[in-house]
C-alpha atoms as a PDB file:
ATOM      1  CA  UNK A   1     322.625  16.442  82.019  1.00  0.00           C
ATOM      2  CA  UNK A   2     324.339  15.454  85.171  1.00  0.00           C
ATOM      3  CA  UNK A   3     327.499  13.729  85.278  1.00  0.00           C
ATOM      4  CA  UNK A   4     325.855  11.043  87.462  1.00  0.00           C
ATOM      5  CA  UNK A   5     323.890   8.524  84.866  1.00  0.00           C
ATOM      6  CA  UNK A   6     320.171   8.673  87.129  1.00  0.00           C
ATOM      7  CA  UNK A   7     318.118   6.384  84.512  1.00  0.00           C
ATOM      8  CA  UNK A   8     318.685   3.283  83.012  1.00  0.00           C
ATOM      9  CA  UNK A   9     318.605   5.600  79.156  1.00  0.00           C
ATOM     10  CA  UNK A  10     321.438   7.713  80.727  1.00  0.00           C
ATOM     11  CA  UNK A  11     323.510   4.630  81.359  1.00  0.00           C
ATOM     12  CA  UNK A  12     322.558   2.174  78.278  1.00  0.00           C
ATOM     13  CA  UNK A  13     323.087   5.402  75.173  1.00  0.00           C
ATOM     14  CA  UNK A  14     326.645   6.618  75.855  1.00  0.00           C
ATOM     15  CA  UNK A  15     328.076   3.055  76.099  1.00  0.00           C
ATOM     16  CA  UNK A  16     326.107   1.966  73.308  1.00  0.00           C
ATOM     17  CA  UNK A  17     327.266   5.246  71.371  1.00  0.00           C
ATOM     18  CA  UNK A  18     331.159   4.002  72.870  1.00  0.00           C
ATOM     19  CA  UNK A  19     330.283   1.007  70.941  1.00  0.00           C
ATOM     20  CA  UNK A  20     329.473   2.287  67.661  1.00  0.00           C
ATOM     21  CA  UNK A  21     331.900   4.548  67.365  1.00  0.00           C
ATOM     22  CA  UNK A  22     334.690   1.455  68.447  1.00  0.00           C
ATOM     23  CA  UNK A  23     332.899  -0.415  65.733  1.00  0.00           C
ATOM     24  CA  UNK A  24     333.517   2.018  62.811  1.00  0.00           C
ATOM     25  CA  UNK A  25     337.237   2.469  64.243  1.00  0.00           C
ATOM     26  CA  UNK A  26     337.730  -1.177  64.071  1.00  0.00           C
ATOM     27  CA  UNK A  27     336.374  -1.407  59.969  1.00  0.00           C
ATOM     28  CA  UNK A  28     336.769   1.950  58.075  1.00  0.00           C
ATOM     29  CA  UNK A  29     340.508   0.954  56.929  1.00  0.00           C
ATOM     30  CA  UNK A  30     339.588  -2.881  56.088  1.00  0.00           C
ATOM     31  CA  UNK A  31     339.258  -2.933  52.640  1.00  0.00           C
ATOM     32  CA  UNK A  32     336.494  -4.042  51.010  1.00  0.00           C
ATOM     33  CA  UNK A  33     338.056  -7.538  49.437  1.00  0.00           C
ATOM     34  CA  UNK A  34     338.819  -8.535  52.620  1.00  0.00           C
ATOM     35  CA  UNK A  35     335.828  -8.324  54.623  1.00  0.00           C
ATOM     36  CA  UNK A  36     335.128 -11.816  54.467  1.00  0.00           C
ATOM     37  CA  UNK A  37     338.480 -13.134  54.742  1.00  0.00           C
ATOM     38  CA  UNK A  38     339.138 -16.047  56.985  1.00  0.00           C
ATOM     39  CA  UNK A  39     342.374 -16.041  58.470  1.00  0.00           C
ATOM     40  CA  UNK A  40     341.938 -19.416  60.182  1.00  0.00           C
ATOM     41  CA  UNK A  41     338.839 -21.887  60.084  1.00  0.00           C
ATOM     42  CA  UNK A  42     337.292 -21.070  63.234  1.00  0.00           C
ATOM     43  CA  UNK A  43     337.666 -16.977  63.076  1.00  0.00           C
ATOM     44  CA  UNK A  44     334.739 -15.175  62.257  1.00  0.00           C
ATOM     45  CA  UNK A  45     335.316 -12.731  59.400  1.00  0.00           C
ATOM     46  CA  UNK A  46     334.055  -8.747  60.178  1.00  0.00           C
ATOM     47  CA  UNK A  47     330.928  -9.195  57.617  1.00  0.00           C
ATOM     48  CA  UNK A  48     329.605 -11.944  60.096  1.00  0.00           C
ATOM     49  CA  UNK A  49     330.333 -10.069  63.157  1.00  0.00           C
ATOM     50  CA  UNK A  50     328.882  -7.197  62.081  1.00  0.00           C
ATOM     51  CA  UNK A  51     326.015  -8.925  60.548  1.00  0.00           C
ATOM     52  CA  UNK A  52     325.476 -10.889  63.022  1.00  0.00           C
ATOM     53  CA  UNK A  53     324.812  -7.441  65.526  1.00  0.00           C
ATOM     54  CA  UNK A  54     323.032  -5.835  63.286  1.00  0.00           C
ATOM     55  CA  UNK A  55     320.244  -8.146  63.292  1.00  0.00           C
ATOM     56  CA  UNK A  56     319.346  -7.542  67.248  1.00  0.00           C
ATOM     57  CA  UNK A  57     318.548  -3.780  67.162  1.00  0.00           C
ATOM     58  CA  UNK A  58     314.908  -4.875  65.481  1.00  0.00           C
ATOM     59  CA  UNK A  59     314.715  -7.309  67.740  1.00  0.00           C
ATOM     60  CA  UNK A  60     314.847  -4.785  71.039  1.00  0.00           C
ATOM     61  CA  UNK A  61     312.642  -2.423  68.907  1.00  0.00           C
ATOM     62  CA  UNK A  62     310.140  -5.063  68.836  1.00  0.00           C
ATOM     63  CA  UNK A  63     310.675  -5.856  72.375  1.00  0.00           C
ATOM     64  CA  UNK A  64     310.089  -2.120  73.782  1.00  0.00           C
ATOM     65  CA  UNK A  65     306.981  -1.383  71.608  1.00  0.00           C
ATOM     66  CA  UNK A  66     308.186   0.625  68.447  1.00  0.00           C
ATOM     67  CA  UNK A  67     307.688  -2.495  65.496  1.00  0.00           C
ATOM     68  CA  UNK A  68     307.531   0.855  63.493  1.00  0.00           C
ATOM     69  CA  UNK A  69     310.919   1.644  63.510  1.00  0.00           C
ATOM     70  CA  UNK A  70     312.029  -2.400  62.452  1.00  0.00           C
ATOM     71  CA  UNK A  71     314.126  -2.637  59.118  1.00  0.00           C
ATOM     72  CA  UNK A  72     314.813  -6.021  58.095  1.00  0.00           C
ATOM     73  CA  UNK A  73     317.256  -6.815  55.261  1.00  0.00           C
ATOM     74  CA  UNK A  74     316.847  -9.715  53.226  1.00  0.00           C
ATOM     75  CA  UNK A  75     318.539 -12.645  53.843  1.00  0.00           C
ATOM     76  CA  UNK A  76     320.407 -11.368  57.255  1.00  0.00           C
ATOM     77  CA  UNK A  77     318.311 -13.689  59.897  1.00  0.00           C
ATOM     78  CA  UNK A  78     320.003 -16.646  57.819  1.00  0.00           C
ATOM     79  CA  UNK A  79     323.236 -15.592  57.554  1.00  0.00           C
ATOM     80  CA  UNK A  80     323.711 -14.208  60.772  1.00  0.00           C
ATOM     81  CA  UNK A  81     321.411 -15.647  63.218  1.00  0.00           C
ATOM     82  CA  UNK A  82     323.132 -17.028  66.836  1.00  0.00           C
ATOM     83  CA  UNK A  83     324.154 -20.473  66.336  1.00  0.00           C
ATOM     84  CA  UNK A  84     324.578 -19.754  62.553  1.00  0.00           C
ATOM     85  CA  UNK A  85     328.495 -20.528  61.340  1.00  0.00           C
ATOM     86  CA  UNK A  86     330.552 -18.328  59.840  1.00  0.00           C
ATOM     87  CA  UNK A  87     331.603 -19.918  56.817  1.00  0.00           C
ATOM     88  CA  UNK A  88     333.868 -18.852  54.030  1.00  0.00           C
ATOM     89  CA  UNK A  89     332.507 -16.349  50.947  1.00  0.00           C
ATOM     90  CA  UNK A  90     331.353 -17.884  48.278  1.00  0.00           C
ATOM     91  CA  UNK A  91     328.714 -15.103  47.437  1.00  0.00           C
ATOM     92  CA  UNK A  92     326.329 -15.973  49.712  1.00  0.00           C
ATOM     93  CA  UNK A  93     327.227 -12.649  51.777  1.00  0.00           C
ATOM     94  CA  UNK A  94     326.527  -9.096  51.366  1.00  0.00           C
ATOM     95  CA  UNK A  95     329.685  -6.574  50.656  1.00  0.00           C
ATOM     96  CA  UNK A  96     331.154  -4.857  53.294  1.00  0.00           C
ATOM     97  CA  UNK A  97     329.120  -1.570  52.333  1.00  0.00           C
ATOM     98  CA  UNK A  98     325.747  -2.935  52.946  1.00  0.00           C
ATOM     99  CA  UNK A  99     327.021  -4.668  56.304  1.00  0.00           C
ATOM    100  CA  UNK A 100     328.727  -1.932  57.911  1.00  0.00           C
ATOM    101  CA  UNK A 101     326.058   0.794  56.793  1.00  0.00           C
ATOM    102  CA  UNK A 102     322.582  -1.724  58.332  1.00  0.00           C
ATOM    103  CA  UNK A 103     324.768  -2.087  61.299  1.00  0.00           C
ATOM    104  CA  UNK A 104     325.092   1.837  61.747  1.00  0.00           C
ATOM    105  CA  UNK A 105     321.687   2.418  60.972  1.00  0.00           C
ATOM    106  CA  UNK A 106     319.899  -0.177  63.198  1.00  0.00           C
ATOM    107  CA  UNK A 107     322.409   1.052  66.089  1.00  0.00           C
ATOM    108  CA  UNK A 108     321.301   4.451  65.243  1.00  0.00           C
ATOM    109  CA  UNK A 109     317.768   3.916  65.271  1.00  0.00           C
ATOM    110  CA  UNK A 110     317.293   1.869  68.148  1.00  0.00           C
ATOM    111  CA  UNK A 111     319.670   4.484  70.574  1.00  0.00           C
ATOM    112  CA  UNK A 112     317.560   7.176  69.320  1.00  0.00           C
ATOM    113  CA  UNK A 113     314.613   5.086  70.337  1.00  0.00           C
ATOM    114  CA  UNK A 114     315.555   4.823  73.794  1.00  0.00           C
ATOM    115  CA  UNK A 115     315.731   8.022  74.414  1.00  0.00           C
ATOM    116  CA  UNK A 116     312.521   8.618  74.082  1.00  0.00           C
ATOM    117  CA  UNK A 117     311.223   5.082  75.757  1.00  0.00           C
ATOM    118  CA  UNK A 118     309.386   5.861  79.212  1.00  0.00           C
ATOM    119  CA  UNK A 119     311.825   4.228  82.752  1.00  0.00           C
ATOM    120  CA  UNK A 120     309.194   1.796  83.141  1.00  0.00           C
ATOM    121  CA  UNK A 121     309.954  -0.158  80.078  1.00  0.00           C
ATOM    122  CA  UNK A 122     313.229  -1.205  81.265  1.00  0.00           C
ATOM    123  CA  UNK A 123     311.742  -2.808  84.377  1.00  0.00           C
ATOM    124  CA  UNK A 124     308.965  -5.352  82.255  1.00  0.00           C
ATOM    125  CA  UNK A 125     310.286  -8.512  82.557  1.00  0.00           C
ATOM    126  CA  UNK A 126     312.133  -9.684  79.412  1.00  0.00           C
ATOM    127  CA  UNK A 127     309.527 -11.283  76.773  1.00  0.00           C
ATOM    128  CA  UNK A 128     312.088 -13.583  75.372  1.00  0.00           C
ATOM    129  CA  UNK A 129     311.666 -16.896  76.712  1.00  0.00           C
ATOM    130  CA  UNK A 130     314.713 -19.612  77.833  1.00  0.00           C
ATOM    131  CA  UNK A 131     317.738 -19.197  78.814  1.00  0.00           C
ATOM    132  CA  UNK A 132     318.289 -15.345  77.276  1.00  0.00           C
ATOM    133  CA  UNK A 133     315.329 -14.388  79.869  1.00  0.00           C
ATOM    134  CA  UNK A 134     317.405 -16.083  82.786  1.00  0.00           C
ATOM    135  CA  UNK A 135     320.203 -14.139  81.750  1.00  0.00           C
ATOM    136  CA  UNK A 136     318.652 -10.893  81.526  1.00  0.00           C
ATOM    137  CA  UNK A 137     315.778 -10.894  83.285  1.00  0.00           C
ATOM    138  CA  UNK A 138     314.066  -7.420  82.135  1.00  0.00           C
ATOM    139  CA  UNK A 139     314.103  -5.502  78.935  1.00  0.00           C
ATOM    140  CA  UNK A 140     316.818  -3.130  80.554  1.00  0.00           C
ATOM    141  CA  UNK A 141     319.055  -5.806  81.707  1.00  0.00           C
ATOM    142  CA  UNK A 142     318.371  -7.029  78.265  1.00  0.00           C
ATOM    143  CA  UNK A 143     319.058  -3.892  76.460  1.00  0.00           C
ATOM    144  CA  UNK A 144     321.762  -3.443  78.014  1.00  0.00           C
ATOM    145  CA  UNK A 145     323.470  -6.226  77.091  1.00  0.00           C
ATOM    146  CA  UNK A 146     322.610  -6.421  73.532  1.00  0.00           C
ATOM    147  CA  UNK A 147     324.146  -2.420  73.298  1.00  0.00           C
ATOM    148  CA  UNK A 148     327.409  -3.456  75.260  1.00  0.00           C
ATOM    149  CA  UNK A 149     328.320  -6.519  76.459  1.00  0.00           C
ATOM    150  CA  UNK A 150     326.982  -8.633  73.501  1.00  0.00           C
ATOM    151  CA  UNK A 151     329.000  -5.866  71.024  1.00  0.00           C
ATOM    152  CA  UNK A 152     331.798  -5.574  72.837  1.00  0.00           C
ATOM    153  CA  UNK A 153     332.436  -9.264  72.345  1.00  0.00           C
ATOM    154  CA  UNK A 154     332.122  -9.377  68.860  1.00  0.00           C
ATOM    155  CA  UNK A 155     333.808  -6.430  68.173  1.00  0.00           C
ATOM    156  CA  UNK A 156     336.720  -8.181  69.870  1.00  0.00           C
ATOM    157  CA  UNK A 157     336.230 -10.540  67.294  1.00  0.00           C
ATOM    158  CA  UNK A 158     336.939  -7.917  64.965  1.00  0.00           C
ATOM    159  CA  UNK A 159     340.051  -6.622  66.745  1.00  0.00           C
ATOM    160  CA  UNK A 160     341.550  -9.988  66.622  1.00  0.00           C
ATOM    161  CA  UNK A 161     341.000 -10.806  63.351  1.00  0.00           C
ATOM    162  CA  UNK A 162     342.549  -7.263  62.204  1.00  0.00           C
ATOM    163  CA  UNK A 163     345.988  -8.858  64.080  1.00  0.00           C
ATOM    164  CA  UNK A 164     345.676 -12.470  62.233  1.00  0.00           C
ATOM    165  CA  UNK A 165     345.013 -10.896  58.922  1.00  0.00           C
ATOM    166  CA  UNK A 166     348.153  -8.520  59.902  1.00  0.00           C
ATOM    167  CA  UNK A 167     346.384  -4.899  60.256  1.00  0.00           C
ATOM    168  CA  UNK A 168     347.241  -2.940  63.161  1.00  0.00           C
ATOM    169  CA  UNK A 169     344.985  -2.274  65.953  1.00  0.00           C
ATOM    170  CA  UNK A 170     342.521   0.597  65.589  1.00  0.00           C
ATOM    171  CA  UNK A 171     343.044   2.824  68.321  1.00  0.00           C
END
């Protein structure tokens, strides 16, 4: 491969691989009692965060043709659905295990999907409807920001907590 990203694949996988790899950094060392600590009211705990993204790699599987390859997991489009609130554990999530390991595999899956996935996919315009479609405007500008941008923020989440709850960074 080139060290000039040509295709839309060749930019979107090692970002979204920079991502997954940031994401395990950020949890390995939190320990398992703590996963759904909330330091302060409004802060998301790491189980949400990473519940919540683990939910939107069926979603793009859907979205570029490969239903297939869609894994959903009980109960995670209520807990962690946009515009769902974090709220404190009072059972009602799953342990840190089960979260961090359907995040890594639904990352996995869906990266090793694209690389596959024919150019002209990323140019179809965006079959989500409202505002998300304004936003990204075709599957790749959508894929793209559900592997990166939309990650990276939550991650941060993740990274901020670690320094409320008193852990050190993680890199």
């Amino acid at each position: 491969m080139s060290t000039t990203a040509t295709t839309t694949i060749e930019s979107i996988v090692p970002a979204a691989r920079l991502m997954q790899g940031y994401a395990k950094m950020l949890v390995d060392d939190i320990p398992a009692d703590r996963f759904h600590e909330m330091p302060h009211p409004t802060m998301n705990h790491p189980a949400f965060c990473l519940g919540h993204l683990a939910i939107y790699p069926n979603r793009v599987l859907e979205m570029i043709g490969k239903p297939e390859l869609v894994d959903d997991k009980d109960g995670f489009d209520e807990l962690f659905a946009a515009g769902v609130e974090c709220a404190p554990n009072t059972g009602q999530y799953p342990d840190k295990d089960t979260v961090v390991d359907f995040f890594m595999d639904r990352h996995e899956v869906l990266i090793n999907a694209l690389s596959d996935l024919d150019e002209s996919v990323f140019q179809q315009e965006n079959p989500r409807e409202g505002r998300f479609r304004e936003m990204c405007p075709t599957v790749g500008a959508a894929i793209n920001f559900l592997l990166t941008a939309h990650v990276g923020t939550h991650l941060g989440q993740i990274s901020a907590w670690r320094r409320a709850v008193g852990m050190p960074s993680a890199m």
